[in-house]
N, C-alpha and C. Protein backbone atom coordinates (compact mmCIF):
# COMPACT_ATOMS: atom_id res chain seq x y z
N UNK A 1 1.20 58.36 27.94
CA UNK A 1 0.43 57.17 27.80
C UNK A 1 -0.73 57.47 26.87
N UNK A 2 -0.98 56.85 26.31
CA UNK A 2 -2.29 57.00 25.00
C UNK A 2 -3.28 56.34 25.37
N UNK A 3 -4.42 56.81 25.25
CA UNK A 3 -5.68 56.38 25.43
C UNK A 3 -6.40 56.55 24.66
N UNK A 4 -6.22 57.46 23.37
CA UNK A 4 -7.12 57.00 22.33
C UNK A 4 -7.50 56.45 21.54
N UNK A 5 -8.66 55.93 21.13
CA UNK A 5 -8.98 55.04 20.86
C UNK A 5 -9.60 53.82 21.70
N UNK A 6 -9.30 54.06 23.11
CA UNK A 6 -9.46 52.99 24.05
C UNK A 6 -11.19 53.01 24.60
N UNK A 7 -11.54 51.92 24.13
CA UNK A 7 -12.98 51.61 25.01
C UNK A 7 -12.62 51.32 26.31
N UNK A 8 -13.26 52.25 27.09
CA UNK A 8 -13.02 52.92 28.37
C UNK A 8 -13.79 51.88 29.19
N UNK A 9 -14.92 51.77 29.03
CA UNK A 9 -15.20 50.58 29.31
C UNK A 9 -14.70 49.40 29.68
N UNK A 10 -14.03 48.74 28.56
CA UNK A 10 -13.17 47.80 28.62
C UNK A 10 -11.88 47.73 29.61
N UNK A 11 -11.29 49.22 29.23
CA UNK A 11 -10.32 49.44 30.42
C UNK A 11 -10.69 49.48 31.34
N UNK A 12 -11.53 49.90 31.67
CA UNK A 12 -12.17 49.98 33.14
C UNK A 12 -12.22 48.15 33.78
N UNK A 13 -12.92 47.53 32.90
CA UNK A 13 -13.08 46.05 32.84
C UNK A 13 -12.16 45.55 33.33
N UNK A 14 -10.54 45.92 32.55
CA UNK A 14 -9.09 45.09 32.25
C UNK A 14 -8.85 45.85 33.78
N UNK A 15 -8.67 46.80 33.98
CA UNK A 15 -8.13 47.49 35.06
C UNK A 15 -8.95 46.93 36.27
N UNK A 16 -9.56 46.69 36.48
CA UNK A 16 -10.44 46.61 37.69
C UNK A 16 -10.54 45.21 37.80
N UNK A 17 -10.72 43.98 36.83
CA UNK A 17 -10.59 42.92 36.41
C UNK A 17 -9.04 42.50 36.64
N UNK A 18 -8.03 43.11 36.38
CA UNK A 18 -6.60 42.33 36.70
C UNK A 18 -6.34 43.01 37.44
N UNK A 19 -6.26 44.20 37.83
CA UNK A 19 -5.91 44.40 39.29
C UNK A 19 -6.46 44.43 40.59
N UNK A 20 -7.83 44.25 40.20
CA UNK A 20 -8.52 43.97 41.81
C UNK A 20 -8.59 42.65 41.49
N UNK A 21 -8.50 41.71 40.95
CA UNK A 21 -8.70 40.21 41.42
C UNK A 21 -9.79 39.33 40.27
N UNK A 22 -10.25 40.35 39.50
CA UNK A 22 -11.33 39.46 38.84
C UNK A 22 -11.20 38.84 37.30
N UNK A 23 -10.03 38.89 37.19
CA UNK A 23 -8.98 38.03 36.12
C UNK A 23 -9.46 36.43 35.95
N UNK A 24 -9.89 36.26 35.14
CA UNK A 24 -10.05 34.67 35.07
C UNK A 24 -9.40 34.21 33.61
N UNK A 25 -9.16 33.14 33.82
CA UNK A 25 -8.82 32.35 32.32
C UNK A 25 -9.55 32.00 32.19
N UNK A 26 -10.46 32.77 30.64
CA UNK A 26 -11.55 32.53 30.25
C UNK A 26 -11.51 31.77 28.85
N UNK A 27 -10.16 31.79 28.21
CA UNK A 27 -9.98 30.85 27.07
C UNK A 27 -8.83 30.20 27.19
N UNK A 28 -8.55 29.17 27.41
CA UNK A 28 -7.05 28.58 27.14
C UNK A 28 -7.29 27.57 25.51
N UNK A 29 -6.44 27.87 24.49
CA UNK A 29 -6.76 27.04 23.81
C UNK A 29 -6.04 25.79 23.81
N UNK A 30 -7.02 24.70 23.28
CA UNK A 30 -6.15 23.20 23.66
C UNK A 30 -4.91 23.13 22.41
N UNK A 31 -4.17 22.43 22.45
CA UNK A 31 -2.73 22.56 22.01
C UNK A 31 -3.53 21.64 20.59
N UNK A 32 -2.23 21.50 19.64
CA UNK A 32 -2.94 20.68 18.45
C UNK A 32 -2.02 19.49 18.21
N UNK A 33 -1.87 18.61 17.21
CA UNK A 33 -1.25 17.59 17.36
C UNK A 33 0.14 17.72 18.38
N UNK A 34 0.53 18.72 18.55
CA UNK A 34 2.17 18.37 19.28
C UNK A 34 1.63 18.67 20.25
N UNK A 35 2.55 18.40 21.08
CA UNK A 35 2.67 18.51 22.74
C UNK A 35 2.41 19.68 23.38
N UNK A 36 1.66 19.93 24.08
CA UNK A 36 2.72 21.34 25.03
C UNK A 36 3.52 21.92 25.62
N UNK A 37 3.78 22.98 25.41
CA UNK A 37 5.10 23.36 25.75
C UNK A 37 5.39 23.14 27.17
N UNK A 38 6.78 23.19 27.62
CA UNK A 38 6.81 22.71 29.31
C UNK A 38 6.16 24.47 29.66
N UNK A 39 5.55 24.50 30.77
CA UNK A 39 4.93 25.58 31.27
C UNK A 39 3.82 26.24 30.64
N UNK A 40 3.34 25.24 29.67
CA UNK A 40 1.81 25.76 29.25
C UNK A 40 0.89 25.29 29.55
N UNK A 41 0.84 24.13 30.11
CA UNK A 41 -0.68 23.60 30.80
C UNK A 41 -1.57 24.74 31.45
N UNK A 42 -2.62 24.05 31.35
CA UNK A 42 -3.64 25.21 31.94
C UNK A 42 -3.50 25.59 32.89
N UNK A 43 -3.20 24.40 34.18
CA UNK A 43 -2.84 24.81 35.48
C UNK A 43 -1.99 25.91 35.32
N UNK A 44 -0.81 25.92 34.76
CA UNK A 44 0.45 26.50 34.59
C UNK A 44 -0.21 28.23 34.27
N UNK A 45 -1.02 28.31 33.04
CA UNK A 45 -1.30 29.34 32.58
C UNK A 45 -2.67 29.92 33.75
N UNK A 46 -3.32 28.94 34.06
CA UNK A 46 -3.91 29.65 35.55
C UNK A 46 -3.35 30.03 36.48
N UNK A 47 -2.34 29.74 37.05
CA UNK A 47 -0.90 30.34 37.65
C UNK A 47 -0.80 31.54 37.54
N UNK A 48 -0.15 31.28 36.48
CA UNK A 48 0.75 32.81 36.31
C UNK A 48 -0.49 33.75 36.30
N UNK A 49 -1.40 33.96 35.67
CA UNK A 49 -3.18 34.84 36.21
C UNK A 49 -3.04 34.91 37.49
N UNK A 50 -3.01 34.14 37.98
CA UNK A 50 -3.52 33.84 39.52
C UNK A 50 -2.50 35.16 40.33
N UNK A 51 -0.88 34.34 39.88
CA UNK A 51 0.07 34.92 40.69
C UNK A 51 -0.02 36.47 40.06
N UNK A 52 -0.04 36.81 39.49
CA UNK A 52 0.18 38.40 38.53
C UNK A 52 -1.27 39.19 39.56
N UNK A 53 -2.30 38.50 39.61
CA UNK A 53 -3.48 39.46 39.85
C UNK A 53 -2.99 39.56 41.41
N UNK A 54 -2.86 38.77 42.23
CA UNK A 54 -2.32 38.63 43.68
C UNK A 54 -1.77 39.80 43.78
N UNK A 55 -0.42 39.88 42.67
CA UNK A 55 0.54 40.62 43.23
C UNK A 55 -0.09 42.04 43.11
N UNK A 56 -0.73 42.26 41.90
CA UNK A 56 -1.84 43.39 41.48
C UNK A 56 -2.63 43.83 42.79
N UNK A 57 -3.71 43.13 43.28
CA UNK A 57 -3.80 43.76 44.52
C UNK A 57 -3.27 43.90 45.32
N UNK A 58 -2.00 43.43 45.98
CA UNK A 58 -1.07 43.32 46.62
C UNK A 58 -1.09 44.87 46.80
N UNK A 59 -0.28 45.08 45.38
CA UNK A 59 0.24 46.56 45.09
C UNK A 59 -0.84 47.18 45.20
N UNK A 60 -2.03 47.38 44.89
CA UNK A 60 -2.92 48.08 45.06
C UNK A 60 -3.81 48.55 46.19
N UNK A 61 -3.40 47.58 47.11
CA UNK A 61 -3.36 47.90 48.28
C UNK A 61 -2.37 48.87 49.26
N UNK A 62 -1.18 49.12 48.84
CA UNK A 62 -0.31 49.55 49.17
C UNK A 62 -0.44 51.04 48.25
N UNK A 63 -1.21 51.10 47.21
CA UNK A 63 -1.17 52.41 46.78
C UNK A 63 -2.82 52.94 46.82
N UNK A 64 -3.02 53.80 47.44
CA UNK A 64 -4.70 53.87 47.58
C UNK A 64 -5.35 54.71 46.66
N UNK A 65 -4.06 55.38 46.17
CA UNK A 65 -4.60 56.51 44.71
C UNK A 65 -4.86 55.98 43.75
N UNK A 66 -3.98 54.82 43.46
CA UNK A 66 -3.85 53.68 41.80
C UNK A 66 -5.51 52.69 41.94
N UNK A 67 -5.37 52.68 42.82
CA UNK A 67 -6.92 51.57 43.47
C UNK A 67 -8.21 52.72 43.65
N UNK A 68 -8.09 53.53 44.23
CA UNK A 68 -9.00 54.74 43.86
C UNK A 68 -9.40 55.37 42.15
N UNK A 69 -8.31 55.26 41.62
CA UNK A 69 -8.42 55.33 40.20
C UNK A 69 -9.31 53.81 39.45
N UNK A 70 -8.29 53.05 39.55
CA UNK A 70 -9.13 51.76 39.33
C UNK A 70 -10.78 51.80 39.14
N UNK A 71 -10.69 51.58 40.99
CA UNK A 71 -12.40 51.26 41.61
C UNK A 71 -12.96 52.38 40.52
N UNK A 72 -12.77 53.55 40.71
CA UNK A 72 -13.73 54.96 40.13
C UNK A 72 -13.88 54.33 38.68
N UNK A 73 -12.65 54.55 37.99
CA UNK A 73 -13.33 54.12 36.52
C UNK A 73 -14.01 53.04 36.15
N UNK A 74 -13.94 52.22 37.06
CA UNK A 74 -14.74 51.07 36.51
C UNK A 74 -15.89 51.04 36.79
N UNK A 75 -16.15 51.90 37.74
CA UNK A 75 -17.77 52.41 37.76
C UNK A 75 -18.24 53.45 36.87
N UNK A 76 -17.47 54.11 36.18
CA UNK A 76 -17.65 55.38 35.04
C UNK A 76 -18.25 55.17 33.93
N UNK A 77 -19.06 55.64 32.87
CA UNK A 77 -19.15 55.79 32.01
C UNK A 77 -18.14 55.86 31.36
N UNK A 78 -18.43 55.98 29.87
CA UNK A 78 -16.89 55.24 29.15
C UNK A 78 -15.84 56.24 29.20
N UNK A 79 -16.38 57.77 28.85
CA UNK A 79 -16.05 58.94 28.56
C UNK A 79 -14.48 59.23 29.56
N UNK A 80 -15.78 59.00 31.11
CA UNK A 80 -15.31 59.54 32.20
C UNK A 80 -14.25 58.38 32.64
N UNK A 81 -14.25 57.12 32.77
CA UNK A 81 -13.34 56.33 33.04
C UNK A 81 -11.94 56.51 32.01
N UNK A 82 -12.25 56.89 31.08
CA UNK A 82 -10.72 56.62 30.30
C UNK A 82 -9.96 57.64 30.93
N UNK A 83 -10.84 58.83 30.85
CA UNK A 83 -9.82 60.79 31.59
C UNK A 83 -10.08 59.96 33.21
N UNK A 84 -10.63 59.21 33.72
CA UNK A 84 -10.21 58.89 35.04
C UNK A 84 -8.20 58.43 35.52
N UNK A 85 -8.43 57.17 34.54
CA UNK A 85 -7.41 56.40 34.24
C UNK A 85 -5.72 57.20 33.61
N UNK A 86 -6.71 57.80 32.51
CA UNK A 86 -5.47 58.50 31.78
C UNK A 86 -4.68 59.91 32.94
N UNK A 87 -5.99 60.37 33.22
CA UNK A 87 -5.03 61.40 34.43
C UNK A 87 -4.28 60.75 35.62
N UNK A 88 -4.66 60.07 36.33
CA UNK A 88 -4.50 59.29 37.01
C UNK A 88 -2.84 58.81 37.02
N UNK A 89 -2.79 57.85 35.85
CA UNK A 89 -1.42 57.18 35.39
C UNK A 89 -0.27 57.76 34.66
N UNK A 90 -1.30 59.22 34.17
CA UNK A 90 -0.10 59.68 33.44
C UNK A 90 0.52 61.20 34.76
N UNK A 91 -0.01 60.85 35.49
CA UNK A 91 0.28 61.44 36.87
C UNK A 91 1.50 61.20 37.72
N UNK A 92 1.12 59.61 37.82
CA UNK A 92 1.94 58.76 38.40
C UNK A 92 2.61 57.84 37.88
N UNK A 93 3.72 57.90 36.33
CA UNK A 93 3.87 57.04 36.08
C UNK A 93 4.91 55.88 36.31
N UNK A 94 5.32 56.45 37.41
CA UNK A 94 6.24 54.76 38.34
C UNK A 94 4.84 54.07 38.66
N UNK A 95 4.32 54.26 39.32
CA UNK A 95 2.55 53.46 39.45
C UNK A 95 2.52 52.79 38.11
N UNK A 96 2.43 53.34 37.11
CA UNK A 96 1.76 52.76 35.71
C UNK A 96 3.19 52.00 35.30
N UNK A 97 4.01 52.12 35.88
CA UNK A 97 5.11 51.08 35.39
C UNK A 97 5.65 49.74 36.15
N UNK A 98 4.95 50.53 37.68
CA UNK A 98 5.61 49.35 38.25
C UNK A 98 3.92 48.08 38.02
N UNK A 99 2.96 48.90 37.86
CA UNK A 99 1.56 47.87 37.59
C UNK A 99 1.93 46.93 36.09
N UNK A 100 2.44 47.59 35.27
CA UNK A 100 3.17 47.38 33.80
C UNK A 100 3.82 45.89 34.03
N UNK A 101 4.64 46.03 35.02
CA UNK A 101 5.76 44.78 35.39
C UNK A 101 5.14 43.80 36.25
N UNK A 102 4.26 44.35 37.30
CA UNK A 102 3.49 43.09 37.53
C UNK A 102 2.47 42.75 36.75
N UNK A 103 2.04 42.98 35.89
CA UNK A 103 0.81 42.74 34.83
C UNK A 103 1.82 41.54 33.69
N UNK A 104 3.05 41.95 33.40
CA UNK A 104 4.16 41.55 32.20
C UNK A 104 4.19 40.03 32.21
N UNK A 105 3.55 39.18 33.50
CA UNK A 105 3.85 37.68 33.32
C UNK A 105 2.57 37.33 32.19
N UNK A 106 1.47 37.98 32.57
CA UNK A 106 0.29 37.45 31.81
C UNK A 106 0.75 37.31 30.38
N UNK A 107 1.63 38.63 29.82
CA UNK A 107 1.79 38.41 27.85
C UNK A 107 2.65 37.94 28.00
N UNK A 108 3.78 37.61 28.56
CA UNK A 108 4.84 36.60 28.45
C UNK A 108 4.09 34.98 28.40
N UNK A 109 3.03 34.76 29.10
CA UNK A 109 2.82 33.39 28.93
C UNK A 109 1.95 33.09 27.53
N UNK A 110 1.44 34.27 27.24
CA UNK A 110 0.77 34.24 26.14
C UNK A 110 1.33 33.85 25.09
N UNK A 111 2.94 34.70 24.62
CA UNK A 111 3.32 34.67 23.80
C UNK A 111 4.41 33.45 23.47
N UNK A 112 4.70 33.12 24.93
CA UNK A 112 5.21 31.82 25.23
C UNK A 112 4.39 30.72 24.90
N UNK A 113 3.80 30.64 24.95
CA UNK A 113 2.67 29.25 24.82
C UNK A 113 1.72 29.36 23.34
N UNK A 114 1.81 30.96 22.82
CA UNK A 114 0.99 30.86 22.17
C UNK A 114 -0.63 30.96 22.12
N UNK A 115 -0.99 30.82 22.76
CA UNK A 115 -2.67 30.59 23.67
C UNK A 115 -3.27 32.16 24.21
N UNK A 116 -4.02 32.57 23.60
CA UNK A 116 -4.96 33.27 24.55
C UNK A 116 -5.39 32.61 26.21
N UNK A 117 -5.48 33.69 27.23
CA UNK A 117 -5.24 32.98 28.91
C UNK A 117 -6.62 34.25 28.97
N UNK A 118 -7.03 35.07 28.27
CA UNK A 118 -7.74 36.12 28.78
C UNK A 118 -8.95 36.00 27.62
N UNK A 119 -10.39 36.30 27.76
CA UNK A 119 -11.11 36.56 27.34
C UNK A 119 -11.10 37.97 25.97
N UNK A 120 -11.71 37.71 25.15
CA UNK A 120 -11.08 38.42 23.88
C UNK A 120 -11.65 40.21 24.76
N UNK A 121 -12.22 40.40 25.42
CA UNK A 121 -12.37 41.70 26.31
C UNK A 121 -11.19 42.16 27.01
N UNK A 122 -11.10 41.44 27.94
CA UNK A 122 -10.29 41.52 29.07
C UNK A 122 -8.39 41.79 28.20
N UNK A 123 -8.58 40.70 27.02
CA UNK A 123 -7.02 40.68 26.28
C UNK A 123 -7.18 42.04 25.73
N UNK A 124 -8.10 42.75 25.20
CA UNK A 124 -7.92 43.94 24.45
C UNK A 124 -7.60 45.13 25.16
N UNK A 125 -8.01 44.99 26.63
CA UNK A 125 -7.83 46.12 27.38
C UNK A 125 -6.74 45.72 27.66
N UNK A 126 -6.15 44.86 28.13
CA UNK A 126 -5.14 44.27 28.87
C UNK A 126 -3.65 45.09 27.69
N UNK A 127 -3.80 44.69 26.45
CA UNK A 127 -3.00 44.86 25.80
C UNK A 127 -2.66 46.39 25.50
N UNK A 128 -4.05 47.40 25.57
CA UNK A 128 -4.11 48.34 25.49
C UNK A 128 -3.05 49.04 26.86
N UNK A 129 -3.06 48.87 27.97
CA UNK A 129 -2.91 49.03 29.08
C UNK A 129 -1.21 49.16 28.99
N UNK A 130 -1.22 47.85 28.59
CA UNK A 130 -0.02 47.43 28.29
C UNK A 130 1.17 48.43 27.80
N UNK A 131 0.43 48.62 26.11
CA UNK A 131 0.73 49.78 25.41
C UNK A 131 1.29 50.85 26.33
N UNK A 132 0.09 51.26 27.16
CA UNK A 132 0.49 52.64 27.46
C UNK A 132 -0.10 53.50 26.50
C-alpha cells in the first residue's frame, strides 16, 4: 500500500471521518440543464454516505486493531499518523480490503452521477485510501 505522498493529516481526517461516522455530504453538485440520473438525488447520494459509513463502523467495531489504528492516527501528527496507518494496513491487509469494499459504494456513486458527495479534503484522502 503506498503512502507517499499522502497528507497524513488528511488521512487521518478520511479515515476517522468515513469510518468512524463523521462522513458528511459536504458538496453535492446541482445537475445542469438535463435531468438526473435515476439514483442521483441528493437524498440518494446521502444514502449511500450514510449506508457505507454505518457499515464502516459496523466493521470497525468488530475489529478493535483497524479502529485502534484509525482513532490513534487521527489524533497524530502528520508524520506519525501516516507510519500509524501504513503499518497498521499493510499488516492486515484483508482489513484494508475488506474496509476498501465497504468504502467502494461512495466512488461508485461518484462516478455514477458524476458529482462530488465528499468535501474536496475528505475526497482526496478518501481516494488516496482507496488507491492503496
Amino acid at each position: 500500500m503506498k503512502f507517499s505522498d499522502i497528507n497524513a493529516r488528511i488521512v487521518g481526517a478520511c479515515a476517522a471521518g468515513s469510518l468512524l461516522g463523521g462522513l458528511a455530504v459536504a458538496t453535492i453538485a446541482a445537475p445542469s440543464a438535463t435531468a438526473t440520473p435515476t439514483g442521483c438525488s441528493a437524498s440518494e447520494l446521502s444514502g449511500t454516505v450514510s449506508s457505507a459509513t454505518g457499515s464502516a463502523q459496523a466493521y470497525l467495531a468488530g475489529h478493535p486493531g483497524a479502529n485502534a489504528a484509525v482513532t490513534t492516527a487521527f489524533s497524530q501528527p502528520r508524520d506519525q499518523a501516516a507510519s500509524t496507518l501504513r503499518t497498521y494496513f499493510t499488516a492486515n491487509p484483508g482489513e484494508y480490503n475488506d474496509l476498501r469494499g465497504i468504502l467502494a459504494p461512495i466512488g461508485d456513486k461518484q462516478s455514477e452521477c458524476n458529482v462530488p458527495v465528499l468535501s474536496p479534503e475528505l475526497a482526496s484522502a478518501y481516494s488516496q485510501f482507496m488507491a492503496g
